[in-house]
N, C-alpha and C. Protein backbone atom coordinates (compact mmCIF):
# COMPACT_ATOMS: atom_id res chain seq x y z
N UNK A 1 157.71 54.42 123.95
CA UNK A 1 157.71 54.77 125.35
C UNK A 1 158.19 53.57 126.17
N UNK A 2 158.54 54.10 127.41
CA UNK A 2 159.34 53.01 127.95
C UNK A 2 159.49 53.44 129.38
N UNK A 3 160.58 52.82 130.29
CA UNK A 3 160.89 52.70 131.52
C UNK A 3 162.64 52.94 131.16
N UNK A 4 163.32 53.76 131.86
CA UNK A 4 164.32 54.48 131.88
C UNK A 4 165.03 53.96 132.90
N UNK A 5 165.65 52.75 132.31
CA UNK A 5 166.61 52.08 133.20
C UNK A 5 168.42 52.20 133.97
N UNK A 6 168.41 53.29 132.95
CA UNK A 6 169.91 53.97 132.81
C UNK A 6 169.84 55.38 132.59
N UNK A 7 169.65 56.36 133.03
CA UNK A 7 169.61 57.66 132.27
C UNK A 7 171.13 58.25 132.00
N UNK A 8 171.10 59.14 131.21
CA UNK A 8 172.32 59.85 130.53
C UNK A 8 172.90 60.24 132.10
N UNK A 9 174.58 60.57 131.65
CA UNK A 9 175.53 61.10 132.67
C UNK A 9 176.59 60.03 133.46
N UNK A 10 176.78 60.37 134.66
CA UNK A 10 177.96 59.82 134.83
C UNK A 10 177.63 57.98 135.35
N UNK A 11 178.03 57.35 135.01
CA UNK A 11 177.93 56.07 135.21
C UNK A 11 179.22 55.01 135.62
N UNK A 12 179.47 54.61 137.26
CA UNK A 12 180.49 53.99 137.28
C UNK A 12 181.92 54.76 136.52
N UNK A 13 181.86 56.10 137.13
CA UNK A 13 182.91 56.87 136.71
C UNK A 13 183.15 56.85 134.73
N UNK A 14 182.37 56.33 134.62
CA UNK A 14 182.22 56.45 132.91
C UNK A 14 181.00 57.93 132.55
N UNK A 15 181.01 58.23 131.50
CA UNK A 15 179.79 59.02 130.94
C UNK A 15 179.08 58.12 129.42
N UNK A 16 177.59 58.11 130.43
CA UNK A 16 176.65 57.29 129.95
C UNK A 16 176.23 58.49 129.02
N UNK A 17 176.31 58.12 127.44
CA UNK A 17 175.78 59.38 126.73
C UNK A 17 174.14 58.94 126.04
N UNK A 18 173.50 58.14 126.70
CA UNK A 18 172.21 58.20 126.41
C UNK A 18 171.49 58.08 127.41
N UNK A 19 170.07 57.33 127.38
CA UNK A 19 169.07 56.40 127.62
C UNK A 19 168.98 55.34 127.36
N UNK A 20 168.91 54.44 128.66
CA UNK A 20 168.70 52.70 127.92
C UNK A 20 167.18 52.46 128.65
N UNK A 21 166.50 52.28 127.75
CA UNK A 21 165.04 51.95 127.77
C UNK A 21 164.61 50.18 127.98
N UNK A 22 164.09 50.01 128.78
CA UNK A 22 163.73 48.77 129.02
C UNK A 22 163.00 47.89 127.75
N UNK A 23 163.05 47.04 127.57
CA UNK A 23 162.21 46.33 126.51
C UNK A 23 162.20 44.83 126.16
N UNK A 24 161.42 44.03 125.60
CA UNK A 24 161.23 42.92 125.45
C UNK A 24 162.00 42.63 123.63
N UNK A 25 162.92 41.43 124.04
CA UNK A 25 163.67 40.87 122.82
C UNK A 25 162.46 40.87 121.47
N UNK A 26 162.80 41.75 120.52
CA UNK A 26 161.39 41.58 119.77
C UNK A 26 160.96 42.98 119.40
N UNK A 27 160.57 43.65 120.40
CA UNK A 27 159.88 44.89 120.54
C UNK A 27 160.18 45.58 118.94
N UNK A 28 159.50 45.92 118.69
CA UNK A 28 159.48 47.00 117.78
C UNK A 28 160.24 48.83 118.36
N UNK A 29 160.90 49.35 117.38
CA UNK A 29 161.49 50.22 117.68
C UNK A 29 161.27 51.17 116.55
N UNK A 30 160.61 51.95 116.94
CA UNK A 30 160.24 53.04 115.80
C UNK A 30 161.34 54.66 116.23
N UNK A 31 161.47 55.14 115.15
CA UNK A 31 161.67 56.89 114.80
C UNK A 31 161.18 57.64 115.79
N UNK A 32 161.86 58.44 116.24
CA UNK A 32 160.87 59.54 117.09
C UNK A 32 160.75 60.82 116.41
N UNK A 33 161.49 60.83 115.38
CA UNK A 33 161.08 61.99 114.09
C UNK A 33 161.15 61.68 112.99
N UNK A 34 160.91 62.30 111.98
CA UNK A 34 160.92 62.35 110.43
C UNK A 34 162.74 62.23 110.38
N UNK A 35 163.58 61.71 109.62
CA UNK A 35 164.99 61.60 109.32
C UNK A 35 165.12 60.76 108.31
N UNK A 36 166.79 61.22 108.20
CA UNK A 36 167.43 59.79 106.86
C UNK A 36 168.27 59.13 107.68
N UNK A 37 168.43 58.14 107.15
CA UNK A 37 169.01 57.33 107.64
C UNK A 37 170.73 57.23 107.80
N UNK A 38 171.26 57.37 108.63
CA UNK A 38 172.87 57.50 108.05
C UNK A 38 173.62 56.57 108.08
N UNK A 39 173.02 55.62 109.35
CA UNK A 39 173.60 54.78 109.40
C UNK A 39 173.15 53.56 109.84
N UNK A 40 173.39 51.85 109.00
CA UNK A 40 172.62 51.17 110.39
C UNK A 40 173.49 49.96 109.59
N UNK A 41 173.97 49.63 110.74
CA UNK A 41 174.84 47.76 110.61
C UNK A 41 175.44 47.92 111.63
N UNK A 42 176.14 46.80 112.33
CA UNK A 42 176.72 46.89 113.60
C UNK A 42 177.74 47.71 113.78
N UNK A 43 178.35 48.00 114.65
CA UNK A 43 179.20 48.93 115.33
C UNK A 43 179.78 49.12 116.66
N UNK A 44 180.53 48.64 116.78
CA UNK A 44 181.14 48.54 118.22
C UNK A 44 180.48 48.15 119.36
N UNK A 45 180.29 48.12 120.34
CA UNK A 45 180.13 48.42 121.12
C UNK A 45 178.33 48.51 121.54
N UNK A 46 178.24 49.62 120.33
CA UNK A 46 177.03 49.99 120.12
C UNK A 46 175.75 48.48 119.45
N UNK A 47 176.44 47.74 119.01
CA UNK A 47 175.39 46.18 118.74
C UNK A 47 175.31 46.82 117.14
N UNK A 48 173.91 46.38 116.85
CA UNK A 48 173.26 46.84 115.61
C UNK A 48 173.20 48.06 116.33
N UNK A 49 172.59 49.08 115.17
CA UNK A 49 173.23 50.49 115.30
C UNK A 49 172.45 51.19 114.09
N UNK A 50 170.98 51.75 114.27
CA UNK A 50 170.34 53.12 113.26
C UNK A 50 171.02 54.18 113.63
N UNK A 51 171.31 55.74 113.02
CA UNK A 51 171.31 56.30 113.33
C UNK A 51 170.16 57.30 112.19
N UNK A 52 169.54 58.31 112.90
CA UNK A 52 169.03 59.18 111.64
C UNK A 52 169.43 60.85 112.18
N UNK A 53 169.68 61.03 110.90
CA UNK A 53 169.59 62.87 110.96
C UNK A 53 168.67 63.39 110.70
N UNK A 54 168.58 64.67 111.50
CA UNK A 54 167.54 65.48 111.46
C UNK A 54 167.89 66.94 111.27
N UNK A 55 167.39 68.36 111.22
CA UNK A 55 168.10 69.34 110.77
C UNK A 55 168.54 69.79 112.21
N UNK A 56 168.94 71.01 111.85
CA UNK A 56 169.78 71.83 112.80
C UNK A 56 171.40 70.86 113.50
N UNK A 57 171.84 69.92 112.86
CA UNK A 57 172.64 69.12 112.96
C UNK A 57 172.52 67.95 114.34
N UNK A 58 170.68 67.79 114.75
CA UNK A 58 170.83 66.93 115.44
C UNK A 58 170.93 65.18 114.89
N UNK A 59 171.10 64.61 115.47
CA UNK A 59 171.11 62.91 115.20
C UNK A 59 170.24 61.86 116.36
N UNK A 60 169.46 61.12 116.16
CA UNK A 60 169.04 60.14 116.70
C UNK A 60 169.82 58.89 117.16
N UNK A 61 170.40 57.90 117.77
CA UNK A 61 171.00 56.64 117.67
C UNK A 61 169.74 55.69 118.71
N UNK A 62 169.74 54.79 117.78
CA UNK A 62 169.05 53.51 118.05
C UNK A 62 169.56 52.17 118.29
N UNK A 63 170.32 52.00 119.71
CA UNK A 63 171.48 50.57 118.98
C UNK A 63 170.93 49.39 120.14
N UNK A 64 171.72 48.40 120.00
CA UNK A 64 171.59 46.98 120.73
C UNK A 64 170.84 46.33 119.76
N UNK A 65 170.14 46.69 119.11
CA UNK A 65 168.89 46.18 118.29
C UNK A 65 169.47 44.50 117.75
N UNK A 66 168.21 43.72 117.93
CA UNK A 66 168.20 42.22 116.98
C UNK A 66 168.56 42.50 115.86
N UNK A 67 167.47 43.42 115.18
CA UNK A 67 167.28 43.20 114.24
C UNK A 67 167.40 44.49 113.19
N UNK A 68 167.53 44.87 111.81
CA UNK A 68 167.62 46.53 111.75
C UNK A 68 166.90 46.03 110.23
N UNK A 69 165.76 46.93 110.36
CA UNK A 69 164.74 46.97 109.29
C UNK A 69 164.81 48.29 108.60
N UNK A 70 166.13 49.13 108.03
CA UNK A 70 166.41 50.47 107.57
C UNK A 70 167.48 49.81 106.99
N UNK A 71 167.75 50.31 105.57
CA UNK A 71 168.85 51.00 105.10
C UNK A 71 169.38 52.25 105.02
N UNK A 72 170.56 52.60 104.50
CA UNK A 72 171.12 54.09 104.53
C UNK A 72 170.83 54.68 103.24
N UNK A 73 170.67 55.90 103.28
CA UNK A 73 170.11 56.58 102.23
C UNK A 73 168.55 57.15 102.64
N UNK A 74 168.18 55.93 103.39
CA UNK A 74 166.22 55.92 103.58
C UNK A 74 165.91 56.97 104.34
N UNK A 75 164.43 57.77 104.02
CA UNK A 75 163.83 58.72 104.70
C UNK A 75 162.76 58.08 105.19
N UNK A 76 162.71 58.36 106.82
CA UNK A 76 161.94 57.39 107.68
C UNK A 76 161.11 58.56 108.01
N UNK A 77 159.61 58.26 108.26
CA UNK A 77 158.74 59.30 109.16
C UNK A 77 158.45 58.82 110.17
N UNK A 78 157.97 59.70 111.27
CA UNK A 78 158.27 59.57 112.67
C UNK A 78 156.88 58.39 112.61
N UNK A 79 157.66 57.44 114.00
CA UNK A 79 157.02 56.41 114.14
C UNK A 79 157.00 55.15 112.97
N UNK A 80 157.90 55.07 112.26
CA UNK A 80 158.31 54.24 111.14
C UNK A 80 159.00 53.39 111.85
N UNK A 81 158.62 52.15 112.03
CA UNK A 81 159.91 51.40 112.44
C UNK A 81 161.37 51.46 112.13
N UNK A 82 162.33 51.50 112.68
CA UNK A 82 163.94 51.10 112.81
C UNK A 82 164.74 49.80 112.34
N UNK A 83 163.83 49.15 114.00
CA UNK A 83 164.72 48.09 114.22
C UNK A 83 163.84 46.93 115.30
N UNK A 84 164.48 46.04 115.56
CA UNK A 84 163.67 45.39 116.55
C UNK A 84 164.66 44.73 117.83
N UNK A 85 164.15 44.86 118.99
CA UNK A 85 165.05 45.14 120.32
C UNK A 85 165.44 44.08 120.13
N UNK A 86 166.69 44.13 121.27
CA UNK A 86 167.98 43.11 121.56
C UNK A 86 168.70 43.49 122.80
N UNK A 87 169.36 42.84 122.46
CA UNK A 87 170.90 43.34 123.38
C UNK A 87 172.60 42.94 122.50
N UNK A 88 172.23 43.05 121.44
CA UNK A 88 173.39 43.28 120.62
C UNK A 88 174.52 43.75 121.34
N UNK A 89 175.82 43.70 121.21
CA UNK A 89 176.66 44.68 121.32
C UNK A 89 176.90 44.48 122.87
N UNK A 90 177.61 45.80 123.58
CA UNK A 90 178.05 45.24 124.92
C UNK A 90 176.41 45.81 126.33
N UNK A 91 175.80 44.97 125.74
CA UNK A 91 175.03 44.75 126.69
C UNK A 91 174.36 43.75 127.21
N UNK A 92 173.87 43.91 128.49
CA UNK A 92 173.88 42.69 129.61
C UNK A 92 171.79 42.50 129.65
N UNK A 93 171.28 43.23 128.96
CA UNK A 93 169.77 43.37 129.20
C UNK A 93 169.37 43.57 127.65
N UNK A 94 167.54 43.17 127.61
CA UNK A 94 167.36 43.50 126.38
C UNK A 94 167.38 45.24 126.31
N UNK A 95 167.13 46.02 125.53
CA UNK A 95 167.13 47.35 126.29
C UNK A 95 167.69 48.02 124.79
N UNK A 96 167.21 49.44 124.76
CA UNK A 96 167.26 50.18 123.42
C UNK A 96 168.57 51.47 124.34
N UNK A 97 169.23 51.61 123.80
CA UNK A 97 170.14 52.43 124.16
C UNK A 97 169.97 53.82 123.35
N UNK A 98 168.90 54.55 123.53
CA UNK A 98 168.70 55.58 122.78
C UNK A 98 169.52 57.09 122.81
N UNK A 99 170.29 57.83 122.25
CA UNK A 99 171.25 59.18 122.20
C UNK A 99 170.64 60.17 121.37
N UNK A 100 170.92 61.34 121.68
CA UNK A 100 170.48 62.49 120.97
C UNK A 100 171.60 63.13 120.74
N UNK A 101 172.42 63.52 119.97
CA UNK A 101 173.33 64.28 119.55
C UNK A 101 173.14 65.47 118.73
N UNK A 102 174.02 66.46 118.85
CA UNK A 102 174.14 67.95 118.30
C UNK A 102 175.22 67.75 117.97
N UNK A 103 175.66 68.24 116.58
CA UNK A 103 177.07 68.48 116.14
C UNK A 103 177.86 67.34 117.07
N UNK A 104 177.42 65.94 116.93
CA UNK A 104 178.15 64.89 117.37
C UNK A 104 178.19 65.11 118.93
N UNK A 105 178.03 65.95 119.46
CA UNK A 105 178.16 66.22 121.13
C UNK A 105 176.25 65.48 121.69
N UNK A 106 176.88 64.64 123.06
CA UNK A 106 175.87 63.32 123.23
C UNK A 106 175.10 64.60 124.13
N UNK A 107 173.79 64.55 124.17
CA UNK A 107 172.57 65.26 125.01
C UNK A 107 172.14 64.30 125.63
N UNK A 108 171.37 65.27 126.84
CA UNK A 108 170.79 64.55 127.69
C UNK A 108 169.45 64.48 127.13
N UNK A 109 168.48 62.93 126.67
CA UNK A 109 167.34 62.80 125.74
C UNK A 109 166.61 63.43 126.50
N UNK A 110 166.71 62.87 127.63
CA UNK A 110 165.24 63.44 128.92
C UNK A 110 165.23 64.95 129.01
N UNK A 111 165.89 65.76 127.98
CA UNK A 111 165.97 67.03 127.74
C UNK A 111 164.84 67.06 127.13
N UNK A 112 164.93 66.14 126.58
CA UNK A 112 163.91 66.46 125.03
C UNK A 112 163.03 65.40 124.97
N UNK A 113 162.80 64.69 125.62
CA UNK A 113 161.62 63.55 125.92
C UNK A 113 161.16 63.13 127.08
N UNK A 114 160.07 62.84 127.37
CA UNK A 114 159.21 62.31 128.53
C UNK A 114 158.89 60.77 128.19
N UNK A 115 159.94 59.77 128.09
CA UNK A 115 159.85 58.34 128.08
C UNK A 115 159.01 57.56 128.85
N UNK A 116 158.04 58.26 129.90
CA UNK A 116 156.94 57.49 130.52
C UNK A 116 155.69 57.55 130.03
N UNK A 117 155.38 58.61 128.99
CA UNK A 117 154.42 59.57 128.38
C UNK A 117 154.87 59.54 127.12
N UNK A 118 155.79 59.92 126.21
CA UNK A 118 156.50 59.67 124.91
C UNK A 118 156.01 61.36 124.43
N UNK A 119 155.56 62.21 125.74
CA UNK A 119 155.55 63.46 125.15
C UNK A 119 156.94 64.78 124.72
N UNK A 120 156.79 65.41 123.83
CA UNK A 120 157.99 65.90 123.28
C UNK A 120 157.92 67.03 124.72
N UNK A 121 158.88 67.18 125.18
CA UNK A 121 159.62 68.43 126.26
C UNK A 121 160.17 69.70 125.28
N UNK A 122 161.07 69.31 124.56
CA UNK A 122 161.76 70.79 124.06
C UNK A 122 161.72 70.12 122.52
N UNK A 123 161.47 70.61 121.66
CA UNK A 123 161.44 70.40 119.81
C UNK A 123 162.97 70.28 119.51
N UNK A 124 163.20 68.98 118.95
CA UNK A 124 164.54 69.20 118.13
C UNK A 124 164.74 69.81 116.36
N UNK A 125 163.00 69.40 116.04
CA UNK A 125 162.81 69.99 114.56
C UNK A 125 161.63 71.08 114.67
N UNK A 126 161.40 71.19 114.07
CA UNK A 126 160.05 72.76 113.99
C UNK A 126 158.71 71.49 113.43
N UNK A 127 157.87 71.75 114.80
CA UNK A 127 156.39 70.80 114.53
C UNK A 127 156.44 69.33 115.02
N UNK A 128 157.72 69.17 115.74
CA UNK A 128 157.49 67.33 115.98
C UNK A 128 156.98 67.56 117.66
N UNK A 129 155.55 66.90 117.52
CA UNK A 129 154.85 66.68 118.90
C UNK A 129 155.26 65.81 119.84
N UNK A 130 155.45 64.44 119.09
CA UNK A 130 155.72 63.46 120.27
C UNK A 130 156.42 62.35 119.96
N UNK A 131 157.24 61.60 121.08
CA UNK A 131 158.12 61.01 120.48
C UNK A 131 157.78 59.02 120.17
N UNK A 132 158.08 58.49 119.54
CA UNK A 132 157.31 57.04 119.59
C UNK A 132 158.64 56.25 119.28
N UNK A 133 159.01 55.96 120.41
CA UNK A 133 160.26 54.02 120.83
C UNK A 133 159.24 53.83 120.93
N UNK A 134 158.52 52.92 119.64
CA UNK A 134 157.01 52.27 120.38
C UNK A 134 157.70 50.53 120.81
N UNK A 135 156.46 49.51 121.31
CA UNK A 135 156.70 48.81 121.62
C UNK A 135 155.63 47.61 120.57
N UNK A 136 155.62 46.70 120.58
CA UNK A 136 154.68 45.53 119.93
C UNK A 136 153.21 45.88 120.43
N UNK A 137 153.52 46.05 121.55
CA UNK A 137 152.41 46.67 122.14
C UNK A 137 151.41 48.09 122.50
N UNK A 138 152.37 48.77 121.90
CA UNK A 138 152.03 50.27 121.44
C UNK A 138 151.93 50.81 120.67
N UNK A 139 151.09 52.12 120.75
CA UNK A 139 150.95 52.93 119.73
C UNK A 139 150.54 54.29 120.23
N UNK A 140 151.23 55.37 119.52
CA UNK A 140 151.04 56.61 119.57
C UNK A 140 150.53 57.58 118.61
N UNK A 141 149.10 58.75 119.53
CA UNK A 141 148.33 59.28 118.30
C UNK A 141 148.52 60.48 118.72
N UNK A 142 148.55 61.77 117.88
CA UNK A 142 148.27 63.13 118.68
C UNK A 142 146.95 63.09 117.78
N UNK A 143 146.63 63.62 116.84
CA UNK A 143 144.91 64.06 116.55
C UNK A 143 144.37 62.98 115.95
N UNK A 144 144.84 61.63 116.02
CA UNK A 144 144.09 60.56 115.28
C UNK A 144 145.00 59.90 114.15
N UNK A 145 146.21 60.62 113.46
CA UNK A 145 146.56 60.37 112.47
C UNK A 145 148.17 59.84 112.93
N UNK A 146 148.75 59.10 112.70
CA UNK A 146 150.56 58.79 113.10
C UNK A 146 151.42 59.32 112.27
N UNK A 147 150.98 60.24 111.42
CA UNK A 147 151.35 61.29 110.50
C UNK A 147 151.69 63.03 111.32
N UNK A 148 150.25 62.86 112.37
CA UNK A 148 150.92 63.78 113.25
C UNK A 148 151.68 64.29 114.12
N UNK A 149 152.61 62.79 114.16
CA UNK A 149 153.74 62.93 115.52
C UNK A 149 154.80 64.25 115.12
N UNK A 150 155.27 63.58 113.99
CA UNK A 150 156.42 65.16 113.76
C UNK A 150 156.09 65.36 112.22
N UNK A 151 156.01 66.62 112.39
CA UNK A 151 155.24 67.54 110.82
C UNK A 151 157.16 68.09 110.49
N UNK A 152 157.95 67.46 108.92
CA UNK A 152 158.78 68.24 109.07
C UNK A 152 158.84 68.15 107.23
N UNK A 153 158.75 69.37 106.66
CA UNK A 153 158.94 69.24 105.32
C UNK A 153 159.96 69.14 104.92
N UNK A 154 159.82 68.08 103.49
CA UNK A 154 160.63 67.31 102.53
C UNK A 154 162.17 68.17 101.94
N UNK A 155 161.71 69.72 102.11
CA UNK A 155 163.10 70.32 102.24
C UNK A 155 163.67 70.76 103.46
N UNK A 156 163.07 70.44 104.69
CA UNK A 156 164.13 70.44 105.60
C UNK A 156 165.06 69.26 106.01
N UNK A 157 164.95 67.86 105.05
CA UNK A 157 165.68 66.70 105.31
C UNK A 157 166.30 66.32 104.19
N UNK A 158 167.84 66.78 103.45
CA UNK A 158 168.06 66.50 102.80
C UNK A 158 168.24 65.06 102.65
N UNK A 159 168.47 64.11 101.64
CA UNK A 159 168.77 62.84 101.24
C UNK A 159 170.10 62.52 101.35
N UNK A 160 170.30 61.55 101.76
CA UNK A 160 171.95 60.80 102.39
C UNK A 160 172.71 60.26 100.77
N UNK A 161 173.88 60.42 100.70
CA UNK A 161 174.43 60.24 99.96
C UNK A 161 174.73 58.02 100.19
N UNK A 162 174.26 57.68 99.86
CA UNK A 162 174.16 55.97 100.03
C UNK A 162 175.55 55.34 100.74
N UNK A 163 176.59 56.36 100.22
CA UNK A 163 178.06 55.52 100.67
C UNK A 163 178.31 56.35 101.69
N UNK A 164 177.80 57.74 102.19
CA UNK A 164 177.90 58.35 103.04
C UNK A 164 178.04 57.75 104.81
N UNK A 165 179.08 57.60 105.66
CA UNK A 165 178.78 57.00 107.04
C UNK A 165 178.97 58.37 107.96
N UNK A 166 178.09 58.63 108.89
CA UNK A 166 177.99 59.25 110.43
C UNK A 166 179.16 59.24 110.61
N UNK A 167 180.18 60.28 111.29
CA UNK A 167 180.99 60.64 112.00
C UNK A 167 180.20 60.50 113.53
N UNK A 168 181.20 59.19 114.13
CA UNK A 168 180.81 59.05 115.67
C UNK A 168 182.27 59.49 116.53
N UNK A 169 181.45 60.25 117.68
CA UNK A 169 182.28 60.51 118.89
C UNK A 169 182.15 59.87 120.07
N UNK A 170 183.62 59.39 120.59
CA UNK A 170 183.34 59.42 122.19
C UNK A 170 184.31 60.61 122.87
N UNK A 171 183.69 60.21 124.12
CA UNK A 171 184.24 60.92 125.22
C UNK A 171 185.51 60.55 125.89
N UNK A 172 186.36 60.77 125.94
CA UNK A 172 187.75 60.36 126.58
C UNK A 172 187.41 60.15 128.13
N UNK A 173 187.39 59.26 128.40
CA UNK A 173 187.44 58.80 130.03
C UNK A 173 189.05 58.33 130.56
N UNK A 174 189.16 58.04 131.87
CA UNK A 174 190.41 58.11 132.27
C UNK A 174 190.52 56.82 132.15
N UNK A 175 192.10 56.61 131.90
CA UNK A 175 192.70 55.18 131.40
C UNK A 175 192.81 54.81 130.14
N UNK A 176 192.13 55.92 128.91
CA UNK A 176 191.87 55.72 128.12
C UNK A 176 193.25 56.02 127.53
N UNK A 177 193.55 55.52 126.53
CA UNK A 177 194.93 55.87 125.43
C UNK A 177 194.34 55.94 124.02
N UNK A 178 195.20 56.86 123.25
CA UNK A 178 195.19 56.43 121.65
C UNK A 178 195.03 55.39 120.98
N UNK A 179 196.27 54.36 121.43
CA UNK A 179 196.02 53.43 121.47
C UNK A 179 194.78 52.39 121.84
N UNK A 180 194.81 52.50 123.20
CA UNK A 180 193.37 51.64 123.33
C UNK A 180 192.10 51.90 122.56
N UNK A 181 191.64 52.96 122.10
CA UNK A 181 190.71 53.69 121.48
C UNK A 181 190.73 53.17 120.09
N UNK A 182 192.27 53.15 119.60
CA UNK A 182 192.11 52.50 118.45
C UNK A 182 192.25 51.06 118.51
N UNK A 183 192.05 50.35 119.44
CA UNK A 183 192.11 48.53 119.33
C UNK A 183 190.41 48.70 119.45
N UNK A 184 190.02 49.75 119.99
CA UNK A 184 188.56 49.14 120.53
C UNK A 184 187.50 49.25 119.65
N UNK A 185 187.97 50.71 118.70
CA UNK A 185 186.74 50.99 117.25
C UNK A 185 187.37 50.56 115.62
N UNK A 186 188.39 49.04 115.95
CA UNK A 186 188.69 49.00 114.67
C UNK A 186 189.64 50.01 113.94
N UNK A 187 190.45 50.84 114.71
CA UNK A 187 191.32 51.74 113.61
C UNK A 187 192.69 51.45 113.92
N UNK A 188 193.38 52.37 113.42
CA UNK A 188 194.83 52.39 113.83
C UNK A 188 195.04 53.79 113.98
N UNK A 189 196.27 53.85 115.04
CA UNK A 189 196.48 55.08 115.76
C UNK A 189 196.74 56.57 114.64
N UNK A 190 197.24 56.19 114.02
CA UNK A 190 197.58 57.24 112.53
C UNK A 190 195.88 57.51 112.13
N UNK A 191 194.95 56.92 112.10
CA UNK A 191 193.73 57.03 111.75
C UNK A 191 193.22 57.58 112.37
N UNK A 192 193.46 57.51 113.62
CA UNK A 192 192.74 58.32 114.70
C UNK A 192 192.73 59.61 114.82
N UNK A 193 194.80 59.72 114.50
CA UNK A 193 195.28 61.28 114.63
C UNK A 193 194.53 62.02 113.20
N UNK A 194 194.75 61.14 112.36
CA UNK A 194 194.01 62.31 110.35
C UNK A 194 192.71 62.27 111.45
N UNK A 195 191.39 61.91 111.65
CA UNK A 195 190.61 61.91 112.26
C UNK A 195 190.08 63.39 113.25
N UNK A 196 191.08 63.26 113.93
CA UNK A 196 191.06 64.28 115.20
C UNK A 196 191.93 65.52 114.99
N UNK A 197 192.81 65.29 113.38
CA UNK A 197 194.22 66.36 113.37
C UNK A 197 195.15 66.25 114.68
N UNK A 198 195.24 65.31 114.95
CA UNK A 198 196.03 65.06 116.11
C UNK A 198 197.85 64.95 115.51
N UNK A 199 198.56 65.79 116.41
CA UNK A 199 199.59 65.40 115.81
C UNK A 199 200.36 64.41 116.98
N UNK A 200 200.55 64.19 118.30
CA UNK A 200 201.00 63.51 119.02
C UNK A 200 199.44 62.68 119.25
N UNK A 201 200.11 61.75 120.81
CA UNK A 201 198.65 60.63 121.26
C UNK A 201 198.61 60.92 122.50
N UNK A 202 199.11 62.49 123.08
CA UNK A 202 198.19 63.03 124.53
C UNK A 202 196.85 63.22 123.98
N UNK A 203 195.78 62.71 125.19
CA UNK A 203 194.63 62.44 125.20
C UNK A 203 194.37 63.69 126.18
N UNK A 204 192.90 64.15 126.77
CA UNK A 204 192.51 64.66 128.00
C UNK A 204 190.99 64.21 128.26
N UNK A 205 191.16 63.90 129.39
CA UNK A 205 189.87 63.50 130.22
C UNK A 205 188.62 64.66 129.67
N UNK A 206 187.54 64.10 129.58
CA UNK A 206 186.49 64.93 128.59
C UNK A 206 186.24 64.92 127.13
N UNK A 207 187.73 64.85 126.53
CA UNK A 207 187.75 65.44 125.06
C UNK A 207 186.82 64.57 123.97
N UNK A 208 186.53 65.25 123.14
CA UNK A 208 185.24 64.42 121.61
C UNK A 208 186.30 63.88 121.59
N UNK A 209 186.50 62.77 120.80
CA UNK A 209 187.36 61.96 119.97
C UNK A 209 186.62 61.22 118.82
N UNK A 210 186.91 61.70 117.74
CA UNK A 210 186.24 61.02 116.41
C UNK A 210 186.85 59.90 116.41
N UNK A 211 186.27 58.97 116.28
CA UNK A 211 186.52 57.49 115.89
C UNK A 211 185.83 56.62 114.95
N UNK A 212 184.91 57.43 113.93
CA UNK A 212 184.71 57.07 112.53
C UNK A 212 184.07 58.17 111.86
């Protein structure tokens, strides 16, 4: 739980596709559900960088982080530590930059979380109560047990293939090029197009763009 320093949407004519949560360099950063791990080492932009899956094709992202206490492959239960806060990556504050994604498309979290309270709003899995970005200084219980935050059985989370990486999207903002897109996530423009099936490098304001 935290203080909601940035919320999702439009930002300085950009689109902010998360939550950046306030926090102290250090902090502990836990799961807010049962997941595997798909991904976690640095990444653009993003600093250090967890991500976990969960079913119905949602995803968690956890980035800026110091420090990242997950490997890939790993099945984390809710409230399992992550990572530990920072400001990795392109940010100016310590601060957890938290995203909720569907089929790679960025949600608004505060859909689905109450970050002053860490109570769940709308279920992304079947049985997860409440959500825990805990802090060094926190801790979250629903009936006594930290087992009861999110109830999600062992066959609704399949296991990550180890060499397996997350397919990440952005959003095409204006000014943006093929080009620039590919100086900025490490690719080259041909990579971008197999990527997207792109056969030219017209872009449009809005569009997903896979970039790994």
């Amino acid at each position: 739980m935290g203080k909601v320093i940035s919320p999702f949407g439009s930002r300085g004519g950009r689109k902010h596709t998360g939550s950046d949560i306030k926090l102290q360099h250090g902090d502990t950063v836990s799961a807010a559900m049962k997941g595997v791990v798909k991904m976690a080492r640095t990444y653009s932009g993003y600093g250090k960088l967890v991500i976990l899956t969960h079913r119905d094709g949602f995803e968690t992202y956890y980035s800026h982080l110091s420090k990242l206490l997950v490997s890939v492959g790993d099945t984390i239960e809710a409230a399992q530590p992550v990572g530990l806060g920072g400001r990795t990556g392109r940010a100016t504050t310590n601060h957890l930059h938290f995203e909720v994604r569907q089929h790679g498309v960025a949600q608004n979290p505060e859909r689905y979380f109450d970050f002053a309270t860490g109570a769940l709003k709308k279920p992304l899995v079947v049985g997860a109560r409440e959500l825990v970005i805990g802090s060094r200084h926190q801790t979250s219980k629903t009936d006594g047990s930290m087992a009861d935050v999110a109830q999600v059985s062992d066959s609704t989370v399949r296991t990550a293939d180890p060499t397996y990486e997350a397919p990440l999207y952005v959003q095409v903002q204006k000014g943006d090029t093929l080009y620039s897109l590919s100086r900025r996530h490490g690719k080259t423009v041909a990579e971008l197009q197999a990527l997207n099936q792109l056969k030219g490098t017209l872009l449009k304001i809005g569009q997903q763009l896979r970039v790994h």
